[in-house]
Protein backbone atom coordinates (compact mmCIF):
# COMPACT_ATOMS: atom_id res chain seq x y z
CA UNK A 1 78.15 92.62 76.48
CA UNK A 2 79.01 95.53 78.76
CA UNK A 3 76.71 98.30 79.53
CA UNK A 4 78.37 100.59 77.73
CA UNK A 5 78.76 98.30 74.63
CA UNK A 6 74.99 97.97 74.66
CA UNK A 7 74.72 101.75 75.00
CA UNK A 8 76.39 102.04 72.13
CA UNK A 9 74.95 99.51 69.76
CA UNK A 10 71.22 101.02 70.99
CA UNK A 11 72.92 104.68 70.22
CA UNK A 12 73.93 103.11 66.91
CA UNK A 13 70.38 101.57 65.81
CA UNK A 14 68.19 104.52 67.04
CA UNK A 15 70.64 107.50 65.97
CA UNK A 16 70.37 108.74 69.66
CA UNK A 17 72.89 111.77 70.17
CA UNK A 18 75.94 111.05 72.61
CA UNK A 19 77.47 113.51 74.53
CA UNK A 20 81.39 113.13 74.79
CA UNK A 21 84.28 115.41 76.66
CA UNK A 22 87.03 116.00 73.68
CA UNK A 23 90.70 116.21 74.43
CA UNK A 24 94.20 116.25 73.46
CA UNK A 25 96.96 114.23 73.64
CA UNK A 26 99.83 116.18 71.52
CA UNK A 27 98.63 116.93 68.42
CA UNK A 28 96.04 114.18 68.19
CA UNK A 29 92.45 114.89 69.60
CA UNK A 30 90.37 112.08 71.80
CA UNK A 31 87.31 111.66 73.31
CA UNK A 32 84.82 109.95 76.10
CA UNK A 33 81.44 109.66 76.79
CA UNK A 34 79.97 112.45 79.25
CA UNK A 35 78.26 109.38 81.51
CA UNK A 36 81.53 108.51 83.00
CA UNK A 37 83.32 111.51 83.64
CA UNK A 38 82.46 113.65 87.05
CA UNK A 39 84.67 116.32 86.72
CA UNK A 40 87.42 118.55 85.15
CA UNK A 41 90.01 119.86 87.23
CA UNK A 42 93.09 121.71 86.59
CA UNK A 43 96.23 120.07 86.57
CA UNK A 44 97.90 119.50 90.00
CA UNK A 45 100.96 117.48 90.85
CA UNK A 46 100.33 113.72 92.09
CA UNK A 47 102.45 112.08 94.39
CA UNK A 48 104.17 109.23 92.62
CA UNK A 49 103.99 105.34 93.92
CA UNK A 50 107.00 103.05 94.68
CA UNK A 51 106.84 100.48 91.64
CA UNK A 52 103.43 101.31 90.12
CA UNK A 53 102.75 100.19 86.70
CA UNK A 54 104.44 102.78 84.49
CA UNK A 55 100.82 104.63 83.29
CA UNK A 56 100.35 105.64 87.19
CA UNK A 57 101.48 109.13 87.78
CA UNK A 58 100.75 108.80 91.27
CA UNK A 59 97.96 110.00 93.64
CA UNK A 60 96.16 113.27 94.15
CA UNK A 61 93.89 114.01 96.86
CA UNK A 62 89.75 114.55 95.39
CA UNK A 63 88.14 116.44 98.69
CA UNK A 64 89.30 114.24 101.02
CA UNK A 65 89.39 110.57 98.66
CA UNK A 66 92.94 109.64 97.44
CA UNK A 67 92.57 108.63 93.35
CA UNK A 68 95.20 107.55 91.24
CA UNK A 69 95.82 109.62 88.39
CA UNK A 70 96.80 108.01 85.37
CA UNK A 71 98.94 109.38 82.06
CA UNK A 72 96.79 108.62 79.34
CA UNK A 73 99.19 109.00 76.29
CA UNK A 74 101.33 106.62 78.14
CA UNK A 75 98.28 104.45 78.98
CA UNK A 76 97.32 104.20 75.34
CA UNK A 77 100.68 103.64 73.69
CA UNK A 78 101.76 107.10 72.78
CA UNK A 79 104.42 107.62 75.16
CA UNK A 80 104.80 109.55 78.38
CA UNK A 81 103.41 113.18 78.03
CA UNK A 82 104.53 115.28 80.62
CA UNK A 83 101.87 118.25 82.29
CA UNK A 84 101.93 121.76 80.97
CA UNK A 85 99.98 124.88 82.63
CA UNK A 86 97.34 123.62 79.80
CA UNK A 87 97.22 120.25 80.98
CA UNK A 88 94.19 118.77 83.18
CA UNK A 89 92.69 115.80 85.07
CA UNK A 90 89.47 114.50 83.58
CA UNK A 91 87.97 112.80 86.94
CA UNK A 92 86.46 109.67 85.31
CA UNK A 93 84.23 106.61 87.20
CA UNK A 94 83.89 103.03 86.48
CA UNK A 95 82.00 100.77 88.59
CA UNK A 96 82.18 102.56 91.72
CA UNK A 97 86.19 103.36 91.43
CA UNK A 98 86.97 106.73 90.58
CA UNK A 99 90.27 107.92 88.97
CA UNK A 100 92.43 110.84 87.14
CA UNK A 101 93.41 111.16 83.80
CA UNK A 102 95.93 113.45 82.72
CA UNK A 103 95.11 115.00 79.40
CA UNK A 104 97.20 117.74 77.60
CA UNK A 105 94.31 120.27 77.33
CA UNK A 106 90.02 119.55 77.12
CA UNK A 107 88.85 120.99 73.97
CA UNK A 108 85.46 120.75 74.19
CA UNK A 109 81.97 118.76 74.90
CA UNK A 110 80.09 118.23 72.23
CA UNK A 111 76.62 116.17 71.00
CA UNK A 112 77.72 114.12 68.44
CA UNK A 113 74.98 111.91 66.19
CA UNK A 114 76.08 107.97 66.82
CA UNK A 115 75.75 107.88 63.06
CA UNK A 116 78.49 110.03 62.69
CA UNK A 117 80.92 107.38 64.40
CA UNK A 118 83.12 106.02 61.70
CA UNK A 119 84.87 102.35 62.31
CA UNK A 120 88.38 101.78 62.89
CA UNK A 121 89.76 100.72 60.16
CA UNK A 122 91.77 97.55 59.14
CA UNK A 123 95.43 97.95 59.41
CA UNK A 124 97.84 95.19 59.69
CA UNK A 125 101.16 96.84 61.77
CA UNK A 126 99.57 95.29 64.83
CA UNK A 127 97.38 98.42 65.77
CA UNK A 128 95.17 97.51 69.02
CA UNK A 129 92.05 99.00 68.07
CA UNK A 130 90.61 97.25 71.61
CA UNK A 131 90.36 100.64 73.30
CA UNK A 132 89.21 102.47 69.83
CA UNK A 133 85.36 102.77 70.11
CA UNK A 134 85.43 104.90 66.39
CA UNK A 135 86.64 107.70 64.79
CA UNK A 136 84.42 111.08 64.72
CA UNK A 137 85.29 113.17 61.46
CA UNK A 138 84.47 116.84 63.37
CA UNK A 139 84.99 120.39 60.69
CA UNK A 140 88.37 118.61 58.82
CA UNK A 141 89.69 117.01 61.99
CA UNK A 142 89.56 112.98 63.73
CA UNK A 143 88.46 112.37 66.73
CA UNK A 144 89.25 109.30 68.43
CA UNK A 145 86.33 107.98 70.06
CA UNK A 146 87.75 106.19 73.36
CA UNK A 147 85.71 103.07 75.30
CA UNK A 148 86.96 103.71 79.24
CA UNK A 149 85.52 100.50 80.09
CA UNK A 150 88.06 98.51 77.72
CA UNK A 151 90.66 100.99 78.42
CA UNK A 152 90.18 99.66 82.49
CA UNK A 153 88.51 96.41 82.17
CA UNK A 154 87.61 94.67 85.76
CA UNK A 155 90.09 92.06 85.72
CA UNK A 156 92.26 94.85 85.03
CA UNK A 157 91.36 97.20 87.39
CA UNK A 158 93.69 95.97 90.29
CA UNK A 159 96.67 96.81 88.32
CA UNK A 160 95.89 100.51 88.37
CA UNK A 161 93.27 100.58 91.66
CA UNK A 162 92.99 99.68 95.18
């Protein structure tokens, strides 16, 4: 079990609040936990990669540290969503490696209750709920409650990272 899977089982037993980073992705609002993002930055252009996997936008400079930058509605299935004047880069880090994600606009961060985290629910048109941490019902509206570390597991790192 990952850190962050324990995290969340603990959160889940003991009610402890969590603090996520909400965002959009079209129409459709997402989330993270606060622990692995370092920063929110406005949207600036990356510089694209000869054959990167197709989620890679490309690489932007962080003071001085190159970082790939990744498309996240293209990462998790929802096609390639191209930047607006809205759109930013939520500066996330996993296990030392630090990366972009490109995100149509950051809505908020909020302190959500863990026992407020609804499951994913069953469905049988070969939905991969392996990124899907829950779902966070928030005044009429879904979240989707994200888990980074499945989204970029280590095996899988390489693909994306240097």
């Amino acid at each position: 079990m990952s850190t962050a899977e324990a995290a969340a089982v603990q959160a889940q037993t003991t009610h402890d609040p969590i603090e996520i980073i909400a965002f959009y992705l079209g129409e459709q609002q997402f989330c993270v936990r606060t622990t692995s993002i370092r920063e929110i930055r406005g949207f600036a252009k990356s510089t694209p990669l000869p054959h990167a996997s197709p989620e890679v936008m490309g690489m932007m400079n962080l003071r001085g540290a190159v970082i790939p930058v990744i498309n996240t509605a293209r990462k998790l299935g929802l096609g390639r969503s191209e930047p607006t004047e809205r759109s930013a880069i939520v500066v996330a880090e996993l296990g030392g490696t630090i990366f972009g994600l490109m995100v149509d606009r950051v809505s908020d961060i909020l302190t959500v209750g863990s026992e407020v985290i609804q499951p994913v629910p069953e469905m049988s048109s070969g939905f991969d709920r392996s990124f899907v941490e829950g779902i966070i019902p928030q005044n009429g509206d879904m979240i989707c409650f994200l888990n980074l570390e499945r989204m970029f597991p280590e095996p899988q790192k390489s693909d994306f990272f240097a």
